[in-house]
PDB file of N, CA and C in Angstrom:
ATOM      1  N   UNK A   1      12.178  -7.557  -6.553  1.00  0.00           N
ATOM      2  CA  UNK A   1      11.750  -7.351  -5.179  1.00  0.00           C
ATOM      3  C   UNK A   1      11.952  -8.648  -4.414  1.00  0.00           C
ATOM      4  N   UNK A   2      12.189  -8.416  -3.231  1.00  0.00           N
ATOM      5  CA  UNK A   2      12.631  -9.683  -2.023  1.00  0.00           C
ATOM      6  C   UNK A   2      11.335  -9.857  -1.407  1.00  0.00           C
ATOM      7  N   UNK A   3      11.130 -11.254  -1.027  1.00  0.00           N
ATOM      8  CA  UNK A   3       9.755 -11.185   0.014  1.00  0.00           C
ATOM      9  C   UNK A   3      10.149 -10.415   1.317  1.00  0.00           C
ATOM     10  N   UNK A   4      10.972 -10.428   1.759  1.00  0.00           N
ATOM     11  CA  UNK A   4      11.707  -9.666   2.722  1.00  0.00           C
ATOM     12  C   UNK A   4      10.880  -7.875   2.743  1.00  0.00           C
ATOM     13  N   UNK A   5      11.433  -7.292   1.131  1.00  0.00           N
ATOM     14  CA  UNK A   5      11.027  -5.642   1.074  1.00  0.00           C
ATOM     15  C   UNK A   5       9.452  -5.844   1.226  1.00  0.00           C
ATOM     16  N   UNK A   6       8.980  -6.817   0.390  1.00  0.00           N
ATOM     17  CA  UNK A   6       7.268  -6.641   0.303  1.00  0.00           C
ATOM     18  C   UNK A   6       6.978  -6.825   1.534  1.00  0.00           C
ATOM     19  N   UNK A   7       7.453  -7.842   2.442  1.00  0.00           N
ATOM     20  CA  UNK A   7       7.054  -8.112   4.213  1.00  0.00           C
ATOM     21  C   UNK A   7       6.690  -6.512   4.687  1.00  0.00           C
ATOM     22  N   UNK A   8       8.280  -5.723   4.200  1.00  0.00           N
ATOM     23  CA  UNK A   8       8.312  -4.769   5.221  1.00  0.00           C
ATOM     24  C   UNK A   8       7.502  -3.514   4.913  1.00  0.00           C
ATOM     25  N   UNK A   9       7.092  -3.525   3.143  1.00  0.00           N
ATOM     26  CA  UNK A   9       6.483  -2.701   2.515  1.00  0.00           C
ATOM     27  C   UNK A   9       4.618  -3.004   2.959  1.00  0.00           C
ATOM     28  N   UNK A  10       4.282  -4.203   3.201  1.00  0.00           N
ATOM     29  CA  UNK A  10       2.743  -4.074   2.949  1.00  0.00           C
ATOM     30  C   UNK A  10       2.860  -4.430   4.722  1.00  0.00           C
ATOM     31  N   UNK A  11       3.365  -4.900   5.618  1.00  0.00           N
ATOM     32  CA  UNK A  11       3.062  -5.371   6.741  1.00  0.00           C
ATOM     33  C   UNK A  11       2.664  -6.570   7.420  1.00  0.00           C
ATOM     34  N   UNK A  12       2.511  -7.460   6.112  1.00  0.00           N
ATOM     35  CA  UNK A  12       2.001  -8.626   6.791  1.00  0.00           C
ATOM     36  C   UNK A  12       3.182  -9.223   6.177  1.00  0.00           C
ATOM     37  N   UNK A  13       2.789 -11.151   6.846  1.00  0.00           N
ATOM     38  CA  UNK A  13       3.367 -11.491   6.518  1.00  0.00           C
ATOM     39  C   UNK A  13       3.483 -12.282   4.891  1.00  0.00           C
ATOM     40  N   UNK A  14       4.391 -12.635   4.386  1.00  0.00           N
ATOM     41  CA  UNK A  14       4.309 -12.919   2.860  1.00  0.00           C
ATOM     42  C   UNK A  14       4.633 -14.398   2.887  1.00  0.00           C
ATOM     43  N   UNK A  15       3.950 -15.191   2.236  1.00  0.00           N
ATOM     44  CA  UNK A  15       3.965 -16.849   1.999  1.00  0.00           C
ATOM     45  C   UNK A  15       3.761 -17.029   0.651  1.00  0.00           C
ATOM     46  N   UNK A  16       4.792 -18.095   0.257  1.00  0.00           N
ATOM     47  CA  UNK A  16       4.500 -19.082  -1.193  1.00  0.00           C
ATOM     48  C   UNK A  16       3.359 -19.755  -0.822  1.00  0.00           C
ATOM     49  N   UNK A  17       1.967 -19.675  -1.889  1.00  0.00           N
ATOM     50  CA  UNK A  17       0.525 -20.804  -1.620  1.00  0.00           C
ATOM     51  C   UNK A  17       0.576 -21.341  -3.368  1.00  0.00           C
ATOM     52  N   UNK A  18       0.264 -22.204  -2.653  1.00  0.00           N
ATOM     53  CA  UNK A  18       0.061 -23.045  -4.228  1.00  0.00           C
ATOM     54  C   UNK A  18      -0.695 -22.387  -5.500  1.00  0.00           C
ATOM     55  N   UNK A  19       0.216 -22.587  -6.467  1.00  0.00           N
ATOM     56  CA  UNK A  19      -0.758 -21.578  -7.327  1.00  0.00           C
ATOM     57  C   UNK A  19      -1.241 -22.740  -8.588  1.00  0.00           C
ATOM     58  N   UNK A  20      -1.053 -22.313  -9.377  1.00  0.00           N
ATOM     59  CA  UNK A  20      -1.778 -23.281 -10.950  1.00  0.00           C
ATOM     60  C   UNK A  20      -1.356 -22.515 -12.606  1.00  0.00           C
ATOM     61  N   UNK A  21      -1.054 -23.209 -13.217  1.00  0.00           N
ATOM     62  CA  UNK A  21      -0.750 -22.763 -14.739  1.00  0.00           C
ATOM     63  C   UNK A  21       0.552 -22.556 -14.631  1.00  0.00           C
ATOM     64  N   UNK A  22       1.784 -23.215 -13.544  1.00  0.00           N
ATOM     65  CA  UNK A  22       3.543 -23.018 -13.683  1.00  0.00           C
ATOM     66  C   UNK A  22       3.439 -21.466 -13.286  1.00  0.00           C
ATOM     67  N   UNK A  23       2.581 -20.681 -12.738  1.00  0.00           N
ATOM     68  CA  UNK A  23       2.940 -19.515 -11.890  1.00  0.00           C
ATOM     69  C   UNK A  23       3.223 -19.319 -10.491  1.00  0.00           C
ATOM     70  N   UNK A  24       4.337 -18.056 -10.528  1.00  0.00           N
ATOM     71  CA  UNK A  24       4.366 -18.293  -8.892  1.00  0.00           C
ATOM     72  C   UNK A  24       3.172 -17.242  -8.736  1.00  0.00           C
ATOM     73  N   UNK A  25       2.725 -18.049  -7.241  1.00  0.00           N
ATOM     74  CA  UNK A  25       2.022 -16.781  -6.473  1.00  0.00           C
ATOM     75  C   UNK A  25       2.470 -16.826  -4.988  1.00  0.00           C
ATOM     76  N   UNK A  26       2.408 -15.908  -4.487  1.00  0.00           N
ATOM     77  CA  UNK A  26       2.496 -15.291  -3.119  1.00  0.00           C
ATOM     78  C   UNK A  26       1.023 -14.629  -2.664  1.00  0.00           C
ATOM     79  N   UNK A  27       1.106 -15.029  -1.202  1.00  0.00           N
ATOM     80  CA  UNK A  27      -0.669 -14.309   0.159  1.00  0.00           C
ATOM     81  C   UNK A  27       0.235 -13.521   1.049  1.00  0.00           C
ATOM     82  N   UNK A  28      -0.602 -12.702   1.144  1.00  0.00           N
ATOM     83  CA  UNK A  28       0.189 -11.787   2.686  1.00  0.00           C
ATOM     84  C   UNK A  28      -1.148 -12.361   3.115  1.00  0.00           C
ATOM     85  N   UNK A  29      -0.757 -12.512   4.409  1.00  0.00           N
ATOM     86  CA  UNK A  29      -1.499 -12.832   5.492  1.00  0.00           C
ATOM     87  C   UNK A  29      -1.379 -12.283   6.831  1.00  0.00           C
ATOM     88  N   UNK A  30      -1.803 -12.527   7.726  1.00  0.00           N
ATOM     89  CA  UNK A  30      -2.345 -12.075   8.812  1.00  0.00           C
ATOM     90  C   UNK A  30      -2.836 -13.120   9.788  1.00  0.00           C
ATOM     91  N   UNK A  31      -2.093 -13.445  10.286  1.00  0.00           N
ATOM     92  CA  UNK A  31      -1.647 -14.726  11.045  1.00  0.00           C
ATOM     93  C   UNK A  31      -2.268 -15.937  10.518  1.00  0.00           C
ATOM     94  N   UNK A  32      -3.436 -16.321  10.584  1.00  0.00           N
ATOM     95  CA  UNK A  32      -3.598 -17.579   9.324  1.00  0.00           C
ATOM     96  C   UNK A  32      -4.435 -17.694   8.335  1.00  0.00           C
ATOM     97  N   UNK A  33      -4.961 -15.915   8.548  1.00  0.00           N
ATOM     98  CA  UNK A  33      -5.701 -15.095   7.231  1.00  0.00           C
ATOM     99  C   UNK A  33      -5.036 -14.793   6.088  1.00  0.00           C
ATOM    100  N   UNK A  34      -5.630 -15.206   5.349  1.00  0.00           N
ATOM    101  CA  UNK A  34      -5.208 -14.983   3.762  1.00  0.00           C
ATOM    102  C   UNK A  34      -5.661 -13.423   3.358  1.00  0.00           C
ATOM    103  N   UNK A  35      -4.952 -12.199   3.621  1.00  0.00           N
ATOM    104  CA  UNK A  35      -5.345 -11.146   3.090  1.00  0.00           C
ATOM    105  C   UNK A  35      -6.040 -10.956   1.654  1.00  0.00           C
ATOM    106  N   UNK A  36      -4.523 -11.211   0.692  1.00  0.00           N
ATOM    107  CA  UNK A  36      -5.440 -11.230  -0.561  1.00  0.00           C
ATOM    108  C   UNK A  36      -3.870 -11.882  -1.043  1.00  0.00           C
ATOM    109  N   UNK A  37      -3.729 -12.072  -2.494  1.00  0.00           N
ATOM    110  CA  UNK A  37      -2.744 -12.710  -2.852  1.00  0.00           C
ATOM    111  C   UNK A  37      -2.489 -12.508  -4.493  1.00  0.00           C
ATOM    112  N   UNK A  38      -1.268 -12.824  -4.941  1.00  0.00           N
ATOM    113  CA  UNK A  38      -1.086 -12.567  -6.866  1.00  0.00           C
ATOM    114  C   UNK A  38      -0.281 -13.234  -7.428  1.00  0.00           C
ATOM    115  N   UNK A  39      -0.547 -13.541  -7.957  1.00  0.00           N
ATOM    116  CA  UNK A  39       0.794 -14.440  -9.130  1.00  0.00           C
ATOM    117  C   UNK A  39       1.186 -13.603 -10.306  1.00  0.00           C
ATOM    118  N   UNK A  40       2.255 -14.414 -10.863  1.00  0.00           N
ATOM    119  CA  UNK A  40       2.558 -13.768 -11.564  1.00  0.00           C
ATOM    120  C   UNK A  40       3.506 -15.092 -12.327  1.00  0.00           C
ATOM    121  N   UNK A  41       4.427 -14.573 -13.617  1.00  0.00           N
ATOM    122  CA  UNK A  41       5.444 -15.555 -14.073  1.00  0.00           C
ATOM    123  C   UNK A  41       6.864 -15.937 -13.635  1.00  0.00           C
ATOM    124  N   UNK A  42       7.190 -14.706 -12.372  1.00  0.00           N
ATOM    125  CA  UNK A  42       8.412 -14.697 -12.149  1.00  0.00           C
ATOM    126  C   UNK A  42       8.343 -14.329 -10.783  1.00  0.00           C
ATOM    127  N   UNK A  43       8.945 -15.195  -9.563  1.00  0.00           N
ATOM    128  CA  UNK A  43       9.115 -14.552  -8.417  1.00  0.00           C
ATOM    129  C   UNK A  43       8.897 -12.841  -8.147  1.00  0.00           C
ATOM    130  N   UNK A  44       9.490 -12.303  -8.774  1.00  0.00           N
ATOM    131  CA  UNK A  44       9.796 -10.831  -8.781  1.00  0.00           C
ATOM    132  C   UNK A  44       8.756  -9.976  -9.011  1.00  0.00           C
ATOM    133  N   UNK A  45       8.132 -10.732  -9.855  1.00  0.00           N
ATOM    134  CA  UNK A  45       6.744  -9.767 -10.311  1.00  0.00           C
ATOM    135  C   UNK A  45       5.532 -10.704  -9.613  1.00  0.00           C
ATOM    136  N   UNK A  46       5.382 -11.297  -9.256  1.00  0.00           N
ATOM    137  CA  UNK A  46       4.482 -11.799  -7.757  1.00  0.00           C
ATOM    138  C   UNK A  46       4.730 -10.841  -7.127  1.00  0.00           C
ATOM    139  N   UNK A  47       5.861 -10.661  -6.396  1.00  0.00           N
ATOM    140  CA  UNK A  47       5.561  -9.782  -5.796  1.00  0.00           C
ATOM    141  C   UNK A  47       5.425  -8.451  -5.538  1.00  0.00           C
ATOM    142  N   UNK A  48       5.787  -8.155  -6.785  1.00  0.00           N
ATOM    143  CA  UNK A  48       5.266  -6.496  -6.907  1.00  0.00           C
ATOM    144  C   UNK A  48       3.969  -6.511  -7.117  1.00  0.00           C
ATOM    145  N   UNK A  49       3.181  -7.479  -7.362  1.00  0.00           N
ATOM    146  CA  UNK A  49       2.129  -7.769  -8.347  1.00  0.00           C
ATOM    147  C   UNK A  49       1.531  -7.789  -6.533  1.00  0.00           C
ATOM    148  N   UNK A  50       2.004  -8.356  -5.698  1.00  0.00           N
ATOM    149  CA  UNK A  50       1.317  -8.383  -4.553  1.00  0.00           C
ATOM    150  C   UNK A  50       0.800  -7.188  -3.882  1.00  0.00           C
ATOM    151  N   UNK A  51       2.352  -6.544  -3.486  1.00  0.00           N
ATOM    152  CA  UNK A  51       2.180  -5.496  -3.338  1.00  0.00           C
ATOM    153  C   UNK A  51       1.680  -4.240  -3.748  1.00  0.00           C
ATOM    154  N   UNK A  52       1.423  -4.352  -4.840  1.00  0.00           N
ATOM    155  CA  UNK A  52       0.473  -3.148  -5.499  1.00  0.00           C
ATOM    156  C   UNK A  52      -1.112  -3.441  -4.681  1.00  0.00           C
ATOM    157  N   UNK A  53      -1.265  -5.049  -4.904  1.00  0.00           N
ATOM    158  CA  UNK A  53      -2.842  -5.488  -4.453  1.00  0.00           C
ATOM    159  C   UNK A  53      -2.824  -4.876  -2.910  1.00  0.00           C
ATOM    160  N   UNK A  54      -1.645  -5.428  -2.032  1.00  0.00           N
ATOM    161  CA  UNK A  54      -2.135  -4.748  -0.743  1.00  0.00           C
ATOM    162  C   UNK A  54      -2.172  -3.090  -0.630  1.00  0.00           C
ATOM    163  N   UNK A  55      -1.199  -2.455  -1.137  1.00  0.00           N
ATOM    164  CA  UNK A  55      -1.420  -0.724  -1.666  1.00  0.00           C
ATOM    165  C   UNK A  55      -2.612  -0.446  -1.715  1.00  0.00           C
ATOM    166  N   UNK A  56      -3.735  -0.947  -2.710  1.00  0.00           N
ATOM    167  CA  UNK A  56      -4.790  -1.092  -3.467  1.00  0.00           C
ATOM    168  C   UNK A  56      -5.918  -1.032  -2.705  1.00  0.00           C
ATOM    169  N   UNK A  57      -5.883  -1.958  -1.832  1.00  0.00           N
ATOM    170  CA  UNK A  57      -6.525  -2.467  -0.710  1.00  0.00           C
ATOM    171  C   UNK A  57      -6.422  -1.789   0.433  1.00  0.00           C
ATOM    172  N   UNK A  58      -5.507  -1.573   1.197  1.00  0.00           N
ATOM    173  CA  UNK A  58      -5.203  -0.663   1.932  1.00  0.00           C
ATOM    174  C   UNK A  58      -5.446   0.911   1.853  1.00  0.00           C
ATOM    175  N   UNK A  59      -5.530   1.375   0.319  1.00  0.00           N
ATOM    176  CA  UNK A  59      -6.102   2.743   0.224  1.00  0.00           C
ATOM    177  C   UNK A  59      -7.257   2.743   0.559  1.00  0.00           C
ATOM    178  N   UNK A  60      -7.994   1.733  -0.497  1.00  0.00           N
ATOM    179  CA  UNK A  60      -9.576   1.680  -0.426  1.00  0.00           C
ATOM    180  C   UNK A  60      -9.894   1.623   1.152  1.00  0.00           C
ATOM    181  N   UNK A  61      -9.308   1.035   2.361  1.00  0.00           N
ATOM    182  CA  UNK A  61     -10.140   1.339   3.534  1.00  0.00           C
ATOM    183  C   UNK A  61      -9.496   2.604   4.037  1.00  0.00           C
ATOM    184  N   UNK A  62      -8.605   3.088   3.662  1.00  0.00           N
ATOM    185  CA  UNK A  62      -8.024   4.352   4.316  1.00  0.00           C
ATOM    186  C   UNK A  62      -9.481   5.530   3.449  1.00  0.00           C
ATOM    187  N   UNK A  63      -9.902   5.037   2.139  1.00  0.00           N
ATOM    188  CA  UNK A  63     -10.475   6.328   2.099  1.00  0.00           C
ATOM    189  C   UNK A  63     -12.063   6.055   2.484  1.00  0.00           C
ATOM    190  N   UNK A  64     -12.298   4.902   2.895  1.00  0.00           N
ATOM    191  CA  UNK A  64     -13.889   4.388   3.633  1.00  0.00           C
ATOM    192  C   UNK A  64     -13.519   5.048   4.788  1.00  0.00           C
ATOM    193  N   UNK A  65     -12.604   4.985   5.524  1.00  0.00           N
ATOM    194  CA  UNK A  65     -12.318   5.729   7.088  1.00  0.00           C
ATOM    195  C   UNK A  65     -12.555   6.890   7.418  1.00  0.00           C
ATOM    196  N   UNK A  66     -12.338   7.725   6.237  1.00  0.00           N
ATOM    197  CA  UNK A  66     -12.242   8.857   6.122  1.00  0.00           C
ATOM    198  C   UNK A  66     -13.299   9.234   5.212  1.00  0.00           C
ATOM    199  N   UNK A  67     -14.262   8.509   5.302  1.00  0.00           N
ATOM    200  CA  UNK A  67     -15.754   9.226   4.069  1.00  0.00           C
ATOM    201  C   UNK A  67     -15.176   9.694   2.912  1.00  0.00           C
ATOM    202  N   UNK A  68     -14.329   9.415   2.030  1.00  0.00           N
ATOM    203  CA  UNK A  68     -13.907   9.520   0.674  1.00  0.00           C
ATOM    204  C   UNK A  68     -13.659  11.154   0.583  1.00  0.00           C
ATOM    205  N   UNK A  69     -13.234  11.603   2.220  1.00  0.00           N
ATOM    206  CA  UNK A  69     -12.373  13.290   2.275  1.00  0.00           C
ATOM    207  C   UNK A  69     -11.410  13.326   2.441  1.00  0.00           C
ATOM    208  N   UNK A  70     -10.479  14.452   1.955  1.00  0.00           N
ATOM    209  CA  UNK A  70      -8.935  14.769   2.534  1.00  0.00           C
ATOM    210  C   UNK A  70      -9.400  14.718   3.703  1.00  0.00           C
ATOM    211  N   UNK A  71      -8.190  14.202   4.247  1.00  0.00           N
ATOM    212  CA  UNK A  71      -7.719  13.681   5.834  1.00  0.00           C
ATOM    213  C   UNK A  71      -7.747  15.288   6.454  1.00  0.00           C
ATOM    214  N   UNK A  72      -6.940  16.378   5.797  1.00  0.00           N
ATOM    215  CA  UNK A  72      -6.722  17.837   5.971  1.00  0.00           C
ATOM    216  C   UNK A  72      -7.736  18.643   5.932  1.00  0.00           C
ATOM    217  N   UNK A  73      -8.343  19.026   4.892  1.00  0.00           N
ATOM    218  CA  UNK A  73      -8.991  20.195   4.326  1.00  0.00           C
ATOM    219  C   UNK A  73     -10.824  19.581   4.537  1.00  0.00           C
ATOM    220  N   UNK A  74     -11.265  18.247   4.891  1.00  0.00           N
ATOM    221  CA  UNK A  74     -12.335  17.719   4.703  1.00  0.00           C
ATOM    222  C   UNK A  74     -13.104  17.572   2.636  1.00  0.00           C
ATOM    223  N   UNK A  75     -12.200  18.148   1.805  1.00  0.00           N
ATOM    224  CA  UNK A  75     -12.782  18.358   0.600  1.00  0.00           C
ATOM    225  C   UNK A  75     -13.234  16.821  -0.043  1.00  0.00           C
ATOM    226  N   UNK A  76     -13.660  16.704  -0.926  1.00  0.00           N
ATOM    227  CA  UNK A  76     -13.898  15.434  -1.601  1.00  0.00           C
ATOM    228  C   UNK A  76     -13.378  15.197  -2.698  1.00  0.00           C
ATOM    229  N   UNK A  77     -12.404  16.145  -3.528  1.00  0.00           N
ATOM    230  CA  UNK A  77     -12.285  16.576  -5.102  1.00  0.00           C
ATOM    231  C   UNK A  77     -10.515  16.144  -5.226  1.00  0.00           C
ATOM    232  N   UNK A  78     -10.372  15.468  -6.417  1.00  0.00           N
ATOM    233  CA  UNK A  78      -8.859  15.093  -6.493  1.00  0.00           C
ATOM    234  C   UNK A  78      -8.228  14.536  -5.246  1.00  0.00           C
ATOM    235  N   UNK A  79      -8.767  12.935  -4.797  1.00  0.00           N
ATOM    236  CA  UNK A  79      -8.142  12.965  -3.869  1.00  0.00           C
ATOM    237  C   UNK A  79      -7.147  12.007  -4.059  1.00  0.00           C
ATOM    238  N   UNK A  80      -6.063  11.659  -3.392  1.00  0.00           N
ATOM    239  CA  UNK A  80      -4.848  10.987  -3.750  1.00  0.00           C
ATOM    240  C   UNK A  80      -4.442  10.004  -1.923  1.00  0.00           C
ATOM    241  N   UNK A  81      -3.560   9.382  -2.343  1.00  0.00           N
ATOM    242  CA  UNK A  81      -3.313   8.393  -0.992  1.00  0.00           C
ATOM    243  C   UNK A  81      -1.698   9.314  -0.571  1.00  0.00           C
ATOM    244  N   UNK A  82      -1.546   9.793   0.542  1.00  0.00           N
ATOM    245  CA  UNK A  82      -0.145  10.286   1.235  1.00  0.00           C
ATOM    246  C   UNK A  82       0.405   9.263   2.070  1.00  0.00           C
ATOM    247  N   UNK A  83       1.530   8.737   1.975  1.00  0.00           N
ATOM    248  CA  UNK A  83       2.182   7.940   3.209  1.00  0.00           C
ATOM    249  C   UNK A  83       2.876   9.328   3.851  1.00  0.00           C
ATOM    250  N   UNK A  84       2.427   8.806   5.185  1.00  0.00           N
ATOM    251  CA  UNK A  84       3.147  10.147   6.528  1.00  0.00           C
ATOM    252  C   UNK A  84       4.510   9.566   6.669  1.00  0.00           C
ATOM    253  N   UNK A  85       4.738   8.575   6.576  1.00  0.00           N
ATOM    254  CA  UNK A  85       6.354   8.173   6.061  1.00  0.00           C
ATOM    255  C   UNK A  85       6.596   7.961   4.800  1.00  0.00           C
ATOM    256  N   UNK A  86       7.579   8.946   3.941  1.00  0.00           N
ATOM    257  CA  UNK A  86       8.052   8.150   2.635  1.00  0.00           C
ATOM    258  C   UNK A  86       8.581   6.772   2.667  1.00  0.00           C
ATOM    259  N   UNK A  87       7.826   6.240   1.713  1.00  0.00           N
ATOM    260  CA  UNK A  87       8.130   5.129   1.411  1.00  0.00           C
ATOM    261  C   UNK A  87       9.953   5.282   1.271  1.00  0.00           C
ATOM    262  N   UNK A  88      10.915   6.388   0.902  1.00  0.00           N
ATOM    263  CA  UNK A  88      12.302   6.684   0.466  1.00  0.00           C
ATOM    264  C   UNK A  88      12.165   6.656   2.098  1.00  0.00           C
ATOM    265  N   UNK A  89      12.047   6.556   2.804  1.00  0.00           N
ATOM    266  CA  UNK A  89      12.705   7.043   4.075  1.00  0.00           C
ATOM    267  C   UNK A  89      11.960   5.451   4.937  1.00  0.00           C
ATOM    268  N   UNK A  90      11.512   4.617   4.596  1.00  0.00           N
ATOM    269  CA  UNK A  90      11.566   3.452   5.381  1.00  0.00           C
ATOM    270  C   UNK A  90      10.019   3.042   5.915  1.00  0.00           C
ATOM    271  N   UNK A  91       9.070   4.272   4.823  1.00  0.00           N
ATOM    272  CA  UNK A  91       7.506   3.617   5.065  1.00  0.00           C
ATOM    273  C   UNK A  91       7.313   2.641   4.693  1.00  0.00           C
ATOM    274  N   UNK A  92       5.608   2.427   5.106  1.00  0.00           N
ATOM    275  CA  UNK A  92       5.183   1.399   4.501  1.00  0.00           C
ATOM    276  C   UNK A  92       4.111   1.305   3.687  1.00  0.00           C
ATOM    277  N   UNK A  93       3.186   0.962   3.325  1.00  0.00           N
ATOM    278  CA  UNK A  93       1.847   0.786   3.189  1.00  0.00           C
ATOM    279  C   UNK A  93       0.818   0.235   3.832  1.00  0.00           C
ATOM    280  N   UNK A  94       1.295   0.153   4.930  1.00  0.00           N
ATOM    281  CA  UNK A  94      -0.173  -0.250   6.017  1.00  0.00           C
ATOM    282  C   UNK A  94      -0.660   1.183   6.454  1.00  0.00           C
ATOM    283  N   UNK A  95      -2.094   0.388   6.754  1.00  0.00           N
ATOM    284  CA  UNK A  95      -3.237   1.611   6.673  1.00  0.00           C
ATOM    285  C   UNK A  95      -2.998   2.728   8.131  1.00  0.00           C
ATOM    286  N   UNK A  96      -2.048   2.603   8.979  1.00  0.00           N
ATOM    287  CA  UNK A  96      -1.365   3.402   9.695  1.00  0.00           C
ATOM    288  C   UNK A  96      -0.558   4.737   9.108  1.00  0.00           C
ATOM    289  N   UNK A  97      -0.118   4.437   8.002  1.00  0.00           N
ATOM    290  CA  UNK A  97       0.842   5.054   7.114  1.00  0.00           C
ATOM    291  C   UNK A  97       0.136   6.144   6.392  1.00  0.00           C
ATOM    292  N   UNK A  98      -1.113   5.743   5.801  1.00  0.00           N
ATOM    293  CA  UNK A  98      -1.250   6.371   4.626  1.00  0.00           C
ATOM    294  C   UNK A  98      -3.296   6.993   5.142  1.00  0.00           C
ATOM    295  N   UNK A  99      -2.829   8.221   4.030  1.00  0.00           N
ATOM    296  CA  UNK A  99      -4.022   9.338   4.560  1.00  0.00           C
ATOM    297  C   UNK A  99      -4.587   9.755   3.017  1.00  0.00           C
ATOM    298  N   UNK A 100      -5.773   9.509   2.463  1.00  0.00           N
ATOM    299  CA  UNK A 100      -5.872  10.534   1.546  1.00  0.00           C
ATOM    300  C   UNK A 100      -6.095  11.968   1.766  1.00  0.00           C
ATOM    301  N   UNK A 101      -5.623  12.678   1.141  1.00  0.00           N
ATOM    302  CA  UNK A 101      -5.440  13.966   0.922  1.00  0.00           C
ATOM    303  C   UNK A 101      -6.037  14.788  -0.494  1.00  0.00           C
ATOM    304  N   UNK A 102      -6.391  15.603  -0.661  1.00  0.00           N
ATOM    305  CA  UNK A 102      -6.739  16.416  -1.827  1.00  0.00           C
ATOM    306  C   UNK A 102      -5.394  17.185  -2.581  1.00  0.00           C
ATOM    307  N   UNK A 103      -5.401  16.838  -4.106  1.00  0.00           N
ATOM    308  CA  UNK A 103      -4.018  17.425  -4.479  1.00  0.00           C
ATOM    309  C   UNK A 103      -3.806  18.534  -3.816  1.00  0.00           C
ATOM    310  N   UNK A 104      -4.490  19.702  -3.429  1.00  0.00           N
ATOM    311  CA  UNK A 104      -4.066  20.760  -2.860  1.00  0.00           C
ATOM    312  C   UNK A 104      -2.913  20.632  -1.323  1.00  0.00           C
ATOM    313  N   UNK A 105      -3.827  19.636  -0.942  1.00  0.00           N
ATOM    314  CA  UNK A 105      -3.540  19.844   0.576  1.00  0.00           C
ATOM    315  C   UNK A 105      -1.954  18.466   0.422  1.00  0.00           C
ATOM    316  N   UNK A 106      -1.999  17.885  -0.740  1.00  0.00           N
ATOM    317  CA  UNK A 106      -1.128  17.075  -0.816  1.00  0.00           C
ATOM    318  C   UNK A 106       0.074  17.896  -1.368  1.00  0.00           C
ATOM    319  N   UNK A 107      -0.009  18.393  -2.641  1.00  0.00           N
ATOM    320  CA  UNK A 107       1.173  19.770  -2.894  1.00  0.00           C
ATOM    321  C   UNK A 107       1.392  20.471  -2.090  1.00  0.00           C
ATOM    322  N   UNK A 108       0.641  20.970  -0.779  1.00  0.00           N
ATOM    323  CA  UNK A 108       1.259  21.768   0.086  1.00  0.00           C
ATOM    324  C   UNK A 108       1.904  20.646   1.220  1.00  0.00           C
ATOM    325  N   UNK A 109       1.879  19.365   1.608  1.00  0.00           N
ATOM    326  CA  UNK A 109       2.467  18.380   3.043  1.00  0.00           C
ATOM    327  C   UNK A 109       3.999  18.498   2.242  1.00  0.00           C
ATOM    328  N   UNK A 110       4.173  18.341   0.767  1.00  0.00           N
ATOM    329  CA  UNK A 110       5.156  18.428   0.190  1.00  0.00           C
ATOM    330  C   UNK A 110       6.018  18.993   0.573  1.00  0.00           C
ATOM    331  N   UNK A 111       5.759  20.577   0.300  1.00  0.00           N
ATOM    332  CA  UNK A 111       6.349  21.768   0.225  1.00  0.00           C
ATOM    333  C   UNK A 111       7.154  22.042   1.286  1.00  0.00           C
ATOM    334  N   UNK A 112       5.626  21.738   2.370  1.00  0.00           N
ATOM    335  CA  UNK A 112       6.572  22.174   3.926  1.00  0.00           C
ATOM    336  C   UNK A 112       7.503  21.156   3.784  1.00  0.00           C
ATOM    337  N   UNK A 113       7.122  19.882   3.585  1.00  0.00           N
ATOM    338  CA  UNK A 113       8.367  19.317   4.379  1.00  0.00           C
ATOM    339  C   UNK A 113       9.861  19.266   3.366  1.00  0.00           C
ATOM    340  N   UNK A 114       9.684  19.413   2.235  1.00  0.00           N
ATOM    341  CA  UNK A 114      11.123  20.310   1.414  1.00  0.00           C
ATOM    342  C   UNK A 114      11.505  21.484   2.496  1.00  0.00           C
ATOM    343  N   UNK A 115      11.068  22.149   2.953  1.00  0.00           N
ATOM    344  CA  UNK A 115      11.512  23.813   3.257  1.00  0.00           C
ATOM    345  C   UNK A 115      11.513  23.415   4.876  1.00  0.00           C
ATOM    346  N   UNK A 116      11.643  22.362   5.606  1.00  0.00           N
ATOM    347  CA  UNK A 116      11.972  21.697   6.905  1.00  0.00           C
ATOM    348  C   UNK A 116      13.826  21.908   7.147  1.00  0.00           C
TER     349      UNK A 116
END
C-alpha cells in the first residue's frame, strides 16, 4: 500500500511520526491532530496496519450515530459496516461513506444494486 491509497482510503492526512524498536509507524491526522496511528516492520504493513485502525474507528462512531441499529430496517441483530461507495469503485472509509446495516438489509443493498 502507498501513503497516497491510505490518504485516499481513510481521509486524512497520513505522516511518518517517530516511532521506537527500528519500526516504521505512520498518524493520520487531521490538521495537527493526531487521529490515531500504527507501526509496523515494513512501510507497507504500517500502513495497512493504519488503515484497518482508522476503518475500526470510524465504524465504531458510525454505529454510536446510529444507536448500534441498521441505518435501514432500525433492527439491532447482525449488524455489519456498508460503504455507500465501494471501496472497488473509488470509496473510502470516512464516516460519510459508511452505514451499518443488518445482514438482511445488507444482502438485500447488494442485490439491488447487481440487478441496476
Amino acid at each position: 500500500m502507498t501513503k497516497k491509497r491510505a490518504e485516499r482510503l481513510t481521509g486524512y492526512e497520513i505522516r511518518s511520526v517517530a516511532g521506537n524498536n527500528g519500526k516504521v509507524t505512520y498518524g493520520a491526522f487531521r490538521g495537527a491532530e493526531l487521529v490515531t496511528g500504527a507501526e509496523h516492520i515494513t512501510e507497507d504493513l504500517a500502513l495497512e496496519a493504519l488503515v484497518r485502525e482508522v476503518y475500526r474507528l470510524n465504524s465504531l462512531e458510525v454505529l454510536k450515530q446510529h444507536a448500534w441499529r441498521c441505518a435501514r430496517c432500525r433492527g439491532a441483530r447482525r449488524l455489519q459496516i456498508h460503504h455507500r461507495r465501494y471501496r472497488s469503485h473509488g470509496g473510502s472509509h470516512e464516516i460519510d461513506n459508511l452505514e451499518p446495516v443488518c445482514w438482511s438489509c445488507h444482502k438485500m443493498i447488494h442485490k439491488l444494486e447487481r440487478s441496476k
